[in-house]
Protein backbone atom coordinates (compact mmCIF):
# COMPACT_ATOMS: atom_id res chain seq x y z
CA UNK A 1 0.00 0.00 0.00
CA UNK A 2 2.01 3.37 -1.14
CA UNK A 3 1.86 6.30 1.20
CA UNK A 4 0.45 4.32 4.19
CA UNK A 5 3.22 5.53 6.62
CA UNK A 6 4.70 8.56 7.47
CA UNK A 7 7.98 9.35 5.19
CA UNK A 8 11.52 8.87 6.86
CA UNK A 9 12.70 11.47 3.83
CA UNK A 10 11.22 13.29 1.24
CA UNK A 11 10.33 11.99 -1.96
CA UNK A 12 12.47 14.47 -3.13
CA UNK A 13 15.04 13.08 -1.58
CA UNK A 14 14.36 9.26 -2.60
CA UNK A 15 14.27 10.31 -6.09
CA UNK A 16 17.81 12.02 -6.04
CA UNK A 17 19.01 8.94 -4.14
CA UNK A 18 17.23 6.89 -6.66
CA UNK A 19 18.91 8.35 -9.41
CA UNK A 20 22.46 8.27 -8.23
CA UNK A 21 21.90 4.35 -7.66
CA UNK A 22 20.69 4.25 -11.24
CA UNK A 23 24.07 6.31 -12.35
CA UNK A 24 26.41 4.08 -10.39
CA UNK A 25 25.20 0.61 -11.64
CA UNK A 26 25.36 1.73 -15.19
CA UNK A 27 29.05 2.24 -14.30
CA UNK A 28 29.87 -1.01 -13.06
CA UNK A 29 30.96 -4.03 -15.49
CA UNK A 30 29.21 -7.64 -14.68
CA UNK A 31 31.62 -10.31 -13.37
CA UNK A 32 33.51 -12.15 -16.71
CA UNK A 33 32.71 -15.38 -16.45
CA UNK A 34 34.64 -17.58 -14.00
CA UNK A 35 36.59 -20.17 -15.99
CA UNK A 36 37.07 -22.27 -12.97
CA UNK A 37 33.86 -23.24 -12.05
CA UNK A 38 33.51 -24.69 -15.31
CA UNK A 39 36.36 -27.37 -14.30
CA UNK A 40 34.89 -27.70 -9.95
CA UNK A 41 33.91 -30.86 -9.98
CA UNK A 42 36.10 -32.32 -13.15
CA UNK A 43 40.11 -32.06 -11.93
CA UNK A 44 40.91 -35.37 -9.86
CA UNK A 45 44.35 -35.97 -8.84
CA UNK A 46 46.12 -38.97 -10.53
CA UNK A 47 47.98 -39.47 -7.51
CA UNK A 48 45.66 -39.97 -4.62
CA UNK A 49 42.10 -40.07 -6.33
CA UNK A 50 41.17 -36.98 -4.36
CA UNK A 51 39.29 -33.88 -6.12
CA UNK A 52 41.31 -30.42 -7.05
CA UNK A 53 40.25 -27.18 -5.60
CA UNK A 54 40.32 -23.91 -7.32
CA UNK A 55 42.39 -20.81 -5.57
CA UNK A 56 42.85 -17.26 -6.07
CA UNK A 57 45.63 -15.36 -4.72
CA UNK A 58 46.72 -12.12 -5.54
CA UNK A 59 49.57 -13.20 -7.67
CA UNK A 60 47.91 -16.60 -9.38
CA UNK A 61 45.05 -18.99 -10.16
CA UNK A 62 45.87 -22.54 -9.41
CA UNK A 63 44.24 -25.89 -8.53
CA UNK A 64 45.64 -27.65 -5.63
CA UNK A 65 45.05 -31.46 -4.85
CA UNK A 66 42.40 -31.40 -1.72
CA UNK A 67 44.86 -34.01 0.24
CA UNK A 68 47.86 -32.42 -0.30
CA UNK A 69 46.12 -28.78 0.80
CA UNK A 70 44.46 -30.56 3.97
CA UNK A 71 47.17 -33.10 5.13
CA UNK A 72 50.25 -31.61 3.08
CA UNK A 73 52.98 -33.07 0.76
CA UNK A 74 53.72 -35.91 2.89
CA UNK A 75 49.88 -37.24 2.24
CA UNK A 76 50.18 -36.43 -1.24
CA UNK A 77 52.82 -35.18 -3.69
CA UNK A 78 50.67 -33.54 -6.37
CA UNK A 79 51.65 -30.20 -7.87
CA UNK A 80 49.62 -27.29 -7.92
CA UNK A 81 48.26 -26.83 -12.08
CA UNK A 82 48.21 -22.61 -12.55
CA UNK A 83 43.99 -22.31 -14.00
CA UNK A 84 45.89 -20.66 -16.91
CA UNK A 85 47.57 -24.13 -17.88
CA UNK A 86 44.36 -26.10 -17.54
CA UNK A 87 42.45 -23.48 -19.85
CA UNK A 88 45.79 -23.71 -22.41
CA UNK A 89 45.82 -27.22 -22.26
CA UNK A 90 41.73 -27.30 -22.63
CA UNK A 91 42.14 -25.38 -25.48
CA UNK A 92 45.27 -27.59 -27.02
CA UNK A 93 43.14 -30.81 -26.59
CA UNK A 94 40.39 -29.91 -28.01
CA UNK A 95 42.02 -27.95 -31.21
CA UNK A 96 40.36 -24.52 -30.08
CA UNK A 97 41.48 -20.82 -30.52
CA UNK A 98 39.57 -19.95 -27.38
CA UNK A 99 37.97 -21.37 -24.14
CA UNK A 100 34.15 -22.61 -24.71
CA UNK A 101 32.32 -23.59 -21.86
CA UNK A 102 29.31 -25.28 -24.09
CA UNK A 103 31.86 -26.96 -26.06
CA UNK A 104 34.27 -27.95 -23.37
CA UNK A 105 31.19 -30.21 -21.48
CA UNK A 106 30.05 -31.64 -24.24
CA UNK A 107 33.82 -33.38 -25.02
CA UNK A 108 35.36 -33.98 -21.40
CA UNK A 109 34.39 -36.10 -18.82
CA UNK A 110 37.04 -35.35 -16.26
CA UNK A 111 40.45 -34.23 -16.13
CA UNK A 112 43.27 -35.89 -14.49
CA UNK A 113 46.83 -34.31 -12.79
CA UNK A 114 49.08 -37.03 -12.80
CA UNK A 115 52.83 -36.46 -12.04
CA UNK A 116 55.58 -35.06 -14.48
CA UNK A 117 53.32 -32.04 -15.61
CA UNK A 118 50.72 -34.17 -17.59
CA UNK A 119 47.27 -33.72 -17.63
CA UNK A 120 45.27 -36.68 -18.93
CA UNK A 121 41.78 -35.47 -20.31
CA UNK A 122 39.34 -38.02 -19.86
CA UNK A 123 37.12 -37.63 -23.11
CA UNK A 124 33.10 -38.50 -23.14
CA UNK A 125 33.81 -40.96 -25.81
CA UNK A 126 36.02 -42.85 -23.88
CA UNK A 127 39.37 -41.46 -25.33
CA UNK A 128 42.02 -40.36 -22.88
CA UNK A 129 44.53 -37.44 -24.36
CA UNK A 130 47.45 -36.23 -22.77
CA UNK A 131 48.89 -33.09 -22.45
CA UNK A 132 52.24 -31.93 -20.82
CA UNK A 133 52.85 -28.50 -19.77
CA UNK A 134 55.68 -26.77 -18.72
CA UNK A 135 56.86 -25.31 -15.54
CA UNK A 136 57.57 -22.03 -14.72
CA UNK A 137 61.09 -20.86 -14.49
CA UNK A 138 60.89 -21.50 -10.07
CA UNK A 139 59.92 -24.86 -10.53
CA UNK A 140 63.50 -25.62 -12.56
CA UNK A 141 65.95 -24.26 -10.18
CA UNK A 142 68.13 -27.04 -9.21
CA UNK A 143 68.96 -27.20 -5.46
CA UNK A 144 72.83 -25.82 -6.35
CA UNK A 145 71.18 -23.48 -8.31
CA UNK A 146 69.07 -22.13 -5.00
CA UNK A 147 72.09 -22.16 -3.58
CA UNK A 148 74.39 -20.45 -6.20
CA UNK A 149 71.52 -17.91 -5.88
CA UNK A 150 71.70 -17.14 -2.12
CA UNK A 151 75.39 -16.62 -2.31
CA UNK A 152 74.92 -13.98 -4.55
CA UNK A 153 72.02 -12.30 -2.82
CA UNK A 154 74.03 -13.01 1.00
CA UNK A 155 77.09 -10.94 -1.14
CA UNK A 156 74.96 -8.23 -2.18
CA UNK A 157 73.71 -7.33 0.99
CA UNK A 158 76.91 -7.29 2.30
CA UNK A 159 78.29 -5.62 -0.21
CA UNK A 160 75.87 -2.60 -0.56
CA UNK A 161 74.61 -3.49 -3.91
CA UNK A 162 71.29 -3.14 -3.99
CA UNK A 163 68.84 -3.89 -7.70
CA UNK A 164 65.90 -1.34 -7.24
């Protein structure tokens, strides 16, 4: 029932409010669509069975095997797969230019991390493909390499020289 109580403001006033609303939500851009919920549900580890999880940080978007987040590396030794390798290798397998959602869950059935950087895609019709990805440039350093590395920085700092 309009005007059955007593106004809190003027209608004045609700109709400059109103407006302003109206101005600000023209200004702001819907959510793109989130890639990884397309793959919740569909990235099992090939090591322990268990399911992947997606997470954001401000620096990445990676899957981590549940076990391995919960009970740590000792329970399980599955890497971490950054979302941007899983949509490149999506994309590889399935001979696309770009990521289709519609496309992508009609052709695979589930998606597998197994160890050395390989991702077996379980297809619908039964195939399995495999695709290897590569690590980034962290993953490579060799323990003397760590090492050669802290040297260097442990010599900087004592030497004054600073990069920045």
């Amino acid at each position: 029932v309009k005007n059955n109580h007593e106004a809190i403001i003027s209608k004045e006033m609700f109709n400059k409010v109103q407006k302003i609303r109206k101005k600000q939500a023209e200004k702001i851009q819907p959510n793109p669509i989130k890639k990884h919920r397309v793959f919740r549900g569909m990235i099992r580890c090939g090591v322990c069975g268990r399911a992947y999880t997606y997470k954001n940080t401000p620096h990445n978007e990676v899957w981590r095997c549940s076990l391995a987040v919960t009970k740590g590396k000792t329970a399980c030794t599955a890497k971490q797969v950054p979302d941007s390798k899983i949509i490149e290798a999506a994309n590889s397998t399935l001979d696309r230019n770009g990521f289709n959602e519609v496309y992508f869950n009609s052709k695979v059935e589930m998606i597998l991390v197994m160890p050395g950087n390989r991702l077996a895609f379980q297809m619908k019709d039964g195939m399995s493909i495999d695709y290897h990805w590569k690590t980034s440039r962290s993953d490579s350093w060799t323990p003397e390499k760590r090492e050669q590395a802290r040297i260097r920085a442990l010599k900087q700092i004592k030497g004054g020289v600073h990069n920045g």
